[in-house]
Protein backbone atom coordinates (compact mmCIF):
# COMPACT_ATOMS: atom_id res chain seq x y z
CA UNK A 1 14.51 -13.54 -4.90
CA UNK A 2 16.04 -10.49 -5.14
CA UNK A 3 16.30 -7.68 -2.60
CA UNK A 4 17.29 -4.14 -2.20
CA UNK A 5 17.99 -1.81 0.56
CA UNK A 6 15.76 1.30 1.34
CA UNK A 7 16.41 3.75 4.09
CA UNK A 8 14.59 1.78 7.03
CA UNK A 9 14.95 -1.87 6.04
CA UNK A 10 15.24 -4.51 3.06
CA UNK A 11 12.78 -4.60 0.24
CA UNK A 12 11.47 -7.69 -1.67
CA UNK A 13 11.83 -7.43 -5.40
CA UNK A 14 9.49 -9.68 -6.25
CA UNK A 15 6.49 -8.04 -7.86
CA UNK A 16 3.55 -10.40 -6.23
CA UNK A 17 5.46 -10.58 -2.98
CA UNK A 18 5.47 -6.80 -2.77
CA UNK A 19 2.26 -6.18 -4.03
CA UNK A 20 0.38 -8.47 -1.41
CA UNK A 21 2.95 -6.53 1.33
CA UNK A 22 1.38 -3.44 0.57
CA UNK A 23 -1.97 -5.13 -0.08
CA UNK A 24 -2.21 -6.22 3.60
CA UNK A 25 -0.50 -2.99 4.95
CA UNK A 26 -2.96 -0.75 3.14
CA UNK A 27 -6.04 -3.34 5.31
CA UNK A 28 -4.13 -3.09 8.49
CA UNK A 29 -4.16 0.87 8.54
CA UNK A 30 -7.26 1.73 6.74
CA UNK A 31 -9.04 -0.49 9.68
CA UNK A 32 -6.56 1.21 12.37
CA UNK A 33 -7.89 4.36 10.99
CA UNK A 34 -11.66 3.60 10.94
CA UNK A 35 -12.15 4.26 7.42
CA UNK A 36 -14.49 2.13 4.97
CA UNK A 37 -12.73 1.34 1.44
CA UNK A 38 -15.36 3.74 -0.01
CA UNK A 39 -14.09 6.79 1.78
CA UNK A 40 -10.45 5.65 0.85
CA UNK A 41 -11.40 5.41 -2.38
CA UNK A 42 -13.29 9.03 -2.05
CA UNK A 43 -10.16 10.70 -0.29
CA UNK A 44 -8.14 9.47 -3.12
CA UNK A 45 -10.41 10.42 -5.64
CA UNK A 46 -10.16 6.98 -7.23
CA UNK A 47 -13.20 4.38 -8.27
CA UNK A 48 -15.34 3.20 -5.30
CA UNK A 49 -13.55 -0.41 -5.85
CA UNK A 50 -9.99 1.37 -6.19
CA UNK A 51 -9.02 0.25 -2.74
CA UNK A 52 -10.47 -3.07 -2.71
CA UNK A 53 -8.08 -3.63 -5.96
CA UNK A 54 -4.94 -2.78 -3.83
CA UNK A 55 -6.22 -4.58 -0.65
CA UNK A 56 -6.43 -7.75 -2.85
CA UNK A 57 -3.10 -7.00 -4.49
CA UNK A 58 -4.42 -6.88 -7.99
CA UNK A 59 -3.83 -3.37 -8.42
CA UNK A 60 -0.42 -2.80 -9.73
CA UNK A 61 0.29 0.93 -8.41
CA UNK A 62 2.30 2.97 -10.21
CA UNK A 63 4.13 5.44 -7.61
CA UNK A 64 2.07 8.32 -7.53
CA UNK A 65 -1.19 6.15 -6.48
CA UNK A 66 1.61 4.26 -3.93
CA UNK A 67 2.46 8.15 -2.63
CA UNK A 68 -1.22 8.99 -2.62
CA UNK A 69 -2.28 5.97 -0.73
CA UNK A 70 0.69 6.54 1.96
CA UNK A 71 -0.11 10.17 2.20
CA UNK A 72 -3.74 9.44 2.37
CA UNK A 73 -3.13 6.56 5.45
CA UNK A 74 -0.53 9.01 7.38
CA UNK A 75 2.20 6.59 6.41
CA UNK A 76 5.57 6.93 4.82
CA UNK A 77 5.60 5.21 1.54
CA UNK A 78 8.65 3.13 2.86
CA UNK A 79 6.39 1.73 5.78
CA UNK A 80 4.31 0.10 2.81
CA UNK A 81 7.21 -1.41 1.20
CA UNK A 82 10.08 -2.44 3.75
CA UNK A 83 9.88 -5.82 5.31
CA UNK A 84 9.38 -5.73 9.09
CA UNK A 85 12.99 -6.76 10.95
């Protein structure tokens, strides 16, 4: 496995690793936040089943949706991708 360093922490290289990491993160704060994955979705002007994709970790984001998504959530992007210490 490979890893790299990113401001606040370590990050996994590993594509499905990452993806279910941000997957889960994504869950976590959308529920902390009180928001259905349709009005995600709606705030990020993406398909009604847009966030259920990344929740599941089948959407592969390219970085603007990951920026969108962690603007969207009140989040740094780096708190979606940095392994907790």
């Amino acid at each position: 496995m490979i890893q790299c360093a990113l401001g606040k922490g370590i990050v996994t290289v590993d594509p499905k690793l990452l993806l279910n990491r941000i997957a889960l993160r994504v869950l976590k704060r959308r529920q902390q936040l009180g928001l259905s994955q349709r009005a995600l979705s709606a705030k990020l002007g993406m398909a009604s089943n847009g966030v259920a994709r990344i929740e599941s970790g089948e959407s592969n984001l390219t970085v603007q949706t990951l920026c969108m998504v962690a603007e969207a959530l009140g989040m740094e992007v780096e708190d979606l991708l940095v392994e907790e210490s």
